[in-house]
C-alpha atoms as a PDB file:
ATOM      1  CA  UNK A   1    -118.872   8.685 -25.893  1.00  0.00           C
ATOM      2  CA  UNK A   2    -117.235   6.466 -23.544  1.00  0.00           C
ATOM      3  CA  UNK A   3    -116.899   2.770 -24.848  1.00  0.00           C
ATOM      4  CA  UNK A   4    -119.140   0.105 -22.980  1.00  0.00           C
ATOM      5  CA  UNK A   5    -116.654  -1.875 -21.103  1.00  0.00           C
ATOM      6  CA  UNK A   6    -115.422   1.991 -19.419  1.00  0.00           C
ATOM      7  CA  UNK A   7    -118.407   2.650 -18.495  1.00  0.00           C
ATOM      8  CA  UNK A   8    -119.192  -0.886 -17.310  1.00  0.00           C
ATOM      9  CA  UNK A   9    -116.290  -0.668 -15.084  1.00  0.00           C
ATOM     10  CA  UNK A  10    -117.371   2.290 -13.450  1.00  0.00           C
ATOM     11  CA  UNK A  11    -120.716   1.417 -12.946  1.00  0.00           C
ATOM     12  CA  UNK A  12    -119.267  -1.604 -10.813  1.00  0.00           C
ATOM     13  CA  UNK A  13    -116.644   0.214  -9.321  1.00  0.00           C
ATOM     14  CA  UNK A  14    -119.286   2.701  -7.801  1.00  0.00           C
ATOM     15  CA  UNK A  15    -121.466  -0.240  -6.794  1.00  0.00           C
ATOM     16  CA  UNK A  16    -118.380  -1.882  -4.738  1.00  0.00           C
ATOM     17  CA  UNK A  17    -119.056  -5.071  -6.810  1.00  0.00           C
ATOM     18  CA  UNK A  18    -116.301  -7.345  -7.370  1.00  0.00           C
ATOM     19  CA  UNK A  19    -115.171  -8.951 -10.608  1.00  0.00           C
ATOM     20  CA  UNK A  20    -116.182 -12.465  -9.717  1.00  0.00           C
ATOM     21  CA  UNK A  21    -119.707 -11.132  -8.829  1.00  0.00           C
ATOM     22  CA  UNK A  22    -120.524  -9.898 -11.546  1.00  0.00           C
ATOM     23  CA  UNK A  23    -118.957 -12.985 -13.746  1.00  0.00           C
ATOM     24  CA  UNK A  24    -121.034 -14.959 -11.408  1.00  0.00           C
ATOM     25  CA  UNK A  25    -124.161 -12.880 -12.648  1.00  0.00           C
ATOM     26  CA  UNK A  26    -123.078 -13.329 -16.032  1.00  0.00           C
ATOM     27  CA  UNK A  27    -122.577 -17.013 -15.850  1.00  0.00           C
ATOM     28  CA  UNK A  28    -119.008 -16.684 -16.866  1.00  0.00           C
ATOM     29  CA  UNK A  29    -115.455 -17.212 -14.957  1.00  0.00           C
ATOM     30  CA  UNK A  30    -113.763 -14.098 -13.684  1.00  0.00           C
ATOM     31  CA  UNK A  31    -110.881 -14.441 -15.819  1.00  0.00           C
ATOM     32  CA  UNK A  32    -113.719 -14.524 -19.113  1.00  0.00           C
ATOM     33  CA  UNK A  33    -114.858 -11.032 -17.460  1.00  0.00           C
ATOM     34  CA  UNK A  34    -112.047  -9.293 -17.075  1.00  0.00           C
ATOM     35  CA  UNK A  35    -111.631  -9.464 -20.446  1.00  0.00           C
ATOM     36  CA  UNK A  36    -114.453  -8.144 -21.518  1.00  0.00           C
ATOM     37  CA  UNK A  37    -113.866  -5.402 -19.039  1.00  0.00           C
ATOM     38  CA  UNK A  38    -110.790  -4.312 -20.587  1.00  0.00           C
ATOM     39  CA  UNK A  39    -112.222  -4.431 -23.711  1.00  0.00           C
ATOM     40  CA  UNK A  40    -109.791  -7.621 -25.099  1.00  0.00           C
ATOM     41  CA  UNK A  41    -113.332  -9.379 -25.537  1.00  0.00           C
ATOM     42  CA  UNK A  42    -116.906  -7.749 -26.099  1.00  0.00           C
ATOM     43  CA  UNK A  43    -119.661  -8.324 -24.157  1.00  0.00           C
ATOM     44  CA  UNK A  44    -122.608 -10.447 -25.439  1.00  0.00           C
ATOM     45  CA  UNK A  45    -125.886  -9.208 -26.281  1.00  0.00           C
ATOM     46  CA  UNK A  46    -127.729 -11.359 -23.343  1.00  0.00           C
ATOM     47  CA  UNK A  47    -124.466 -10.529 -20.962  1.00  0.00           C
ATOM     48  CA  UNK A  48    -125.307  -6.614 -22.033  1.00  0.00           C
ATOM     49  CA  UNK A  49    -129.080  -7.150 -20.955  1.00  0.00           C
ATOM     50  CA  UNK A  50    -128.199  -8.573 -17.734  1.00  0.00           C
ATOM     51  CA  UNK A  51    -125.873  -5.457 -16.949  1.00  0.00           C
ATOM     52  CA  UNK A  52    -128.230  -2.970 -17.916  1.00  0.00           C
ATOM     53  CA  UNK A  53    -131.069  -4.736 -15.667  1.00  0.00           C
ATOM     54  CA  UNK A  54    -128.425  -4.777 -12.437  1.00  0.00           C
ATOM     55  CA  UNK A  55    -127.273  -1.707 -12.933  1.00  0.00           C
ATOM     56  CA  UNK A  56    -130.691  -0.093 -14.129  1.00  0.00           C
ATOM     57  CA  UNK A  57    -128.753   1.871 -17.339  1.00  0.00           C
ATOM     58  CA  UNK A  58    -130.427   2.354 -20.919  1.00  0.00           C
ATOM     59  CA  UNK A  59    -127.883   2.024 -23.572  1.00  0.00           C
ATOM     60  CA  UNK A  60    -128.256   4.218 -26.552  1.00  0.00           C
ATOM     61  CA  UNK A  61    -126.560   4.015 -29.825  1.00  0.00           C
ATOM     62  CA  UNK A  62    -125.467   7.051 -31.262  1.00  0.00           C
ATOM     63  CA  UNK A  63    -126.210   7.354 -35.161  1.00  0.00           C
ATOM     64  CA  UNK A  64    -123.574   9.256 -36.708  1.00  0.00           C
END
């Protein structure tokens, strides 16, 4: 399974958006994004809801 902020990234690099779009989205700086992009932070829950509504993608936990 790929981790979130991997497949987050390549979600918005096949949209064309830019970092600071989608910070802008998320109500956050650019800089605050690219963390969670490279995984250094996590994503919040309400951050997660707002990427899944942009980029119309149902996230799925797998139970192991």
């Amino acid at each position: 399974m790929i981790p979130f902020h991997k497949s987050i990234k390549c979600y918005r690099m096949f949209y064309g958006y830019k970092q600071e779009y989608l910070a802008y989205k998320l109500g956050i700086e650019q800089s605050n994004y690219c963390l969670r992009e490279n995984g250094t932070t996590n994503f919040k829950d309400h951050e997660i809801e707002i990427l899944k509504e942009l980029f119309k993608i149902e996230i799925r936990e797998e139970k192991i």
